[in-house]
Protein backbone atom coordinates (compact mmCIF):
# COMPACT_ATOMS: atom_id res chain seq x y z
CA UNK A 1 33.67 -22.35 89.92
CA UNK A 2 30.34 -20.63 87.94
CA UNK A 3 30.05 -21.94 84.82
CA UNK A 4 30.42 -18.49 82.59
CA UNK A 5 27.21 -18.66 80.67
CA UNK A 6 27.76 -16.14 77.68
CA UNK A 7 27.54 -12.74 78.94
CA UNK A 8 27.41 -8.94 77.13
CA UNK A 9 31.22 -8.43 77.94
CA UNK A 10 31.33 -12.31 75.56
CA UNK A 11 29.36 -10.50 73.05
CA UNK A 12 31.03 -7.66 72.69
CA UNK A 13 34.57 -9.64 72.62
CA UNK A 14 33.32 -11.15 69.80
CA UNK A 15 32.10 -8.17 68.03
CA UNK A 16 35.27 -6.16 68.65
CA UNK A 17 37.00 -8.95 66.83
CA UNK A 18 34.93 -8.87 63.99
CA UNK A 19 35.17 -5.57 63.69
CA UNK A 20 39.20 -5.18 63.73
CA UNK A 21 38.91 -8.25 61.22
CA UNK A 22 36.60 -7.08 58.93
CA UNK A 23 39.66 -4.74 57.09
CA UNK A 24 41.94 -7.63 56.73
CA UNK A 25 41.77 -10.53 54.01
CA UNK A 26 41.40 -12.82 57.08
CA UNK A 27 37.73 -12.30 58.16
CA UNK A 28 35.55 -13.01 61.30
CA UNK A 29 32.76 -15.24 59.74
CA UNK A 30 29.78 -15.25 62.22
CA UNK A 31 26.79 -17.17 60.50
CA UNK A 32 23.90 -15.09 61.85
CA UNK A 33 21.27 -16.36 65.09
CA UNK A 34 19.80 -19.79 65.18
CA UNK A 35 16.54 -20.13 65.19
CA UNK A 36 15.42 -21.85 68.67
CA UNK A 37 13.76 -24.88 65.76
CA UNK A 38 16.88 -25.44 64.64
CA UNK A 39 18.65 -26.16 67.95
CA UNK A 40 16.23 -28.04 69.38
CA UNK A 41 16.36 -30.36 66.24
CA UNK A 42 20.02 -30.81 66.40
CA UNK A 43 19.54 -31.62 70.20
CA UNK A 44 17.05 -34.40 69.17
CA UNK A 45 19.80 -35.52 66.16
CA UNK A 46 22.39 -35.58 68.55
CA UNK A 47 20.37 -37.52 71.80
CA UNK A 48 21.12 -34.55 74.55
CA UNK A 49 20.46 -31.34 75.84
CA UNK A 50 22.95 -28.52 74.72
CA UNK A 51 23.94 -26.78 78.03
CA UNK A 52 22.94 -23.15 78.32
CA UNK A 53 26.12 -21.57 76.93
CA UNK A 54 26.24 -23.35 74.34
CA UNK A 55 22.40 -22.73 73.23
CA UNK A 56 23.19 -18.96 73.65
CA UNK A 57 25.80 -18.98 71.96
CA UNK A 58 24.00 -20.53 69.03
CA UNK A 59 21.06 -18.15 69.46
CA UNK A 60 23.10 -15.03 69.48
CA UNK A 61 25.93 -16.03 67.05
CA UNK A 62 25.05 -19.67 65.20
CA UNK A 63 28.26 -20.22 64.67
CA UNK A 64 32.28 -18.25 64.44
CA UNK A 65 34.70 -18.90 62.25
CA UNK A 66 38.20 -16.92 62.51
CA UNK A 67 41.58 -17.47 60.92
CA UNK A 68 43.52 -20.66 61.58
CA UNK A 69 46.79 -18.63 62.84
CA UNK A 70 44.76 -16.38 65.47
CA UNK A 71 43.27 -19.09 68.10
CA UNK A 72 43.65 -22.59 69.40
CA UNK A 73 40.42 -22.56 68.10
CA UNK A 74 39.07 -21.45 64.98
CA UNK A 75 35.89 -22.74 64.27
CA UNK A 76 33.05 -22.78 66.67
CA UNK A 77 30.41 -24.86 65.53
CA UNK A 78 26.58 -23.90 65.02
CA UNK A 79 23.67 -25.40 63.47
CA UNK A 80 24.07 -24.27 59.54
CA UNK A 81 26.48 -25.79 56.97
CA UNK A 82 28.62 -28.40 58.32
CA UNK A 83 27.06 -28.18 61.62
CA UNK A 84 26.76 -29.49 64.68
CA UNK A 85 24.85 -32.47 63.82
CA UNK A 86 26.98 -33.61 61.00
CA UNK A 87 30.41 -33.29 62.46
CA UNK A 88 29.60 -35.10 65.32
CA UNK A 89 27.41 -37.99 63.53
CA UNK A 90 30.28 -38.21 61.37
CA UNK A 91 32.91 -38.10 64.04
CA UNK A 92 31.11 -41.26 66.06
CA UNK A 93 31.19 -43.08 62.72
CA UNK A 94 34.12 -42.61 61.14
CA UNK A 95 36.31 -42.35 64.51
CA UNK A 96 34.73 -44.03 66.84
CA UNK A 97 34.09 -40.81 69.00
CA UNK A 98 32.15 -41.23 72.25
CA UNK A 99 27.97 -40.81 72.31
CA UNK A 100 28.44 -38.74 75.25
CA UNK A 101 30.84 -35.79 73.10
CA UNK A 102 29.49 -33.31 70.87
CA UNK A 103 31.82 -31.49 68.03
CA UNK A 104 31.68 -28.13 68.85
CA UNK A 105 34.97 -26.48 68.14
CA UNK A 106 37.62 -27.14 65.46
CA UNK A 107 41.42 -26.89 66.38
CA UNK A 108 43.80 -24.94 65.41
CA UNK A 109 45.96 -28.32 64.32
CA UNK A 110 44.76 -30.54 61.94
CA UNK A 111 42.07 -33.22 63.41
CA UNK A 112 41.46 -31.46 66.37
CA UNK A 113 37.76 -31.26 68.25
CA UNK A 114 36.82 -29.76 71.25
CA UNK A 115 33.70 -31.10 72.11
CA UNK A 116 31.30 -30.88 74.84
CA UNK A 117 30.85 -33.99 77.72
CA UNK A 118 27.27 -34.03 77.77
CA UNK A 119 27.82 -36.87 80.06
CA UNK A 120 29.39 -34.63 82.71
CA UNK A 121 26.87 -31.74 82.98
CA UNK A 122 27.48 -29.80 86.22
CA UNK A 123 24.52 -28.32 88.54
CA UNK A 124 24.35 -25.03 86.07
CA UNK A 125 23.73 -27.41 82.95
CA UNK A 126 27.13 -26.73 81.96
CA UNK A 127 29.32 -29.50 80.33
CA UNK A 128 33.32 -29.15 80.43
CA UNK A 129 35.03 -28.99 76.84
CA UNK A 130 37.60 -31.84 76.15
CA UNK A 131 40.08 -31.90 73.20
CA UNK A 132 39.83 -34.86 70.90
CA UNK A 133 42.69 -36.01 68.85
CA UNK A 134 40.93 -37.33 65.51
CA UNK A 135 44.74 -38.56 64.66
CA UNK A 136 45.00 -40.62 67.81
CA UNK A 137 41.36 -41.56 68.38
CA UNK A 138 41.88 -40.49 71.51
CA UNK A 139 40.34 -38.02 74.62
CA UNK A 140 43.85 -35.56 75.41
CA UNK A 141 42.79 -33.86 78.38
CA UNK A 142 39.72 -31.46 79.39
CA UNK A 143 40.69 -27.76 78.31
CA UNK A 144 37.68 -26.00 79.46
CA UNK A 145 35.10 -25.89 82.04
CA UNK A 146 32.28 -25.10 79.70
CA UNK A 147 31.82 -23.62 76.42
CA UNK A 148 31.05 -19.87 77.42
CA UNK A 149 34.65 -20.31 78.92
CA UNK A 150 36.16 -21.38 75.82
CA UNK A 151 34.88 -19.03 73.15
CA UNK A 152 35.77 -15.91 76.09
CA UNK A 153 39.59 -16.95 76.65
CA UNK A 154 39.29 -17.81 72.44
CA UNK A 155 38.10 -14.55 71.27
CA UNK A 156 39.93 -12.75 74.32
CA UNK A 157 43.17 -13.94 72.93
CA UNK A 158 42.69 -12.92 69.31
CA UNK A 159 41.52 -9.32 70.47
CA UNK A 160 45.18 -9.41 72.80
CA UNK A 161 46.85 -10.45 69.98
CA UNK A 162 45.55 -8.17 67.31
CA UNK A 163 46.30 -5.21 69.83
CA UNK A 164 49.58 -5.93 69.80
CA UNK A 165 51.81 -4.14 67.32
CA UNK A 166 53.32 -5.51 64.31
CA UNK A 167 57.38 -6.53 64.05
């Protein structure tokens, strides 16, 4: 299977969502582009080589944040705030998580990461996305193939579910 680098239907996904959020209480929090500095910094923190959905992704977005209750996952991670760098540095200290994952996405459920297997990086630079159980300290299985998968079926489900009509 092609790894799904971010593409303009991705994009605009993501910007229909915001958009339909931006009325509620529960917003669509996207931090604004990273600069190409600031990636390659946190790639140097972190000892690997983002793969390229995941860098375009950051350009084009920096980082999403959406409501708990609307996706599996609600955080994607960028390079501002509690970033990247320090969720994942902190996550290899505190529970033992592997040198080879990076904290990219923040579950639904309490203590859960998806994170990227830098270790595993196909022949597209893509890396598959794994769920970590902080709780457990513990790999659970592989839910993605690579990140532009992930934030696609993400985002696609919160725009199916926020077309659907209210009980």
């Amino acid at each position: 299977m092609l790894a799904l680098v971010m593409t303009s239907d991705t994009i605009e996904l993501v910007e229909r969502v915001r958009r339909r959020l931006s009325n509620s209480e529960s917003q669509c929090r996207i931090s604004g582009p990273a600069q190409e500095a600031a990636i390659t910094a946190a790639e140097e923190a972190l000892g690997c080589t983002f793969p390229p959905s995941y860098r375009t992704f950051l350009r084009t977005f920096g980082g999403i944040a959406i409501p708990h209750h609307l996706g599996v996952v609600h955080d994607f991670v960028g390079v501002v705030d509690d970033d990247v760098v320090h969720r994942t540095l902190r996550a290899r200290q505190e529970r033992k998580l592997g040198e080879n994952l990076v904290v990219v996405g923040i579950g639904a459920e309490q203590q859960e990461w998806f994170c990227l297997d830098v270790s595993r990086e196909n022949a597209n630079g893509e890396c598959p996305v794994l769920l970590f159980d902080a709780r457990e300290n513990a790999l659970d299985q592989q839910f993605y193939d690579d990140f532009g998968q992930m934030l696609q079926e993400v985002m696609g489900f919160v725009a199916d579910s926020l077309d659907q009509p209210l009980d």
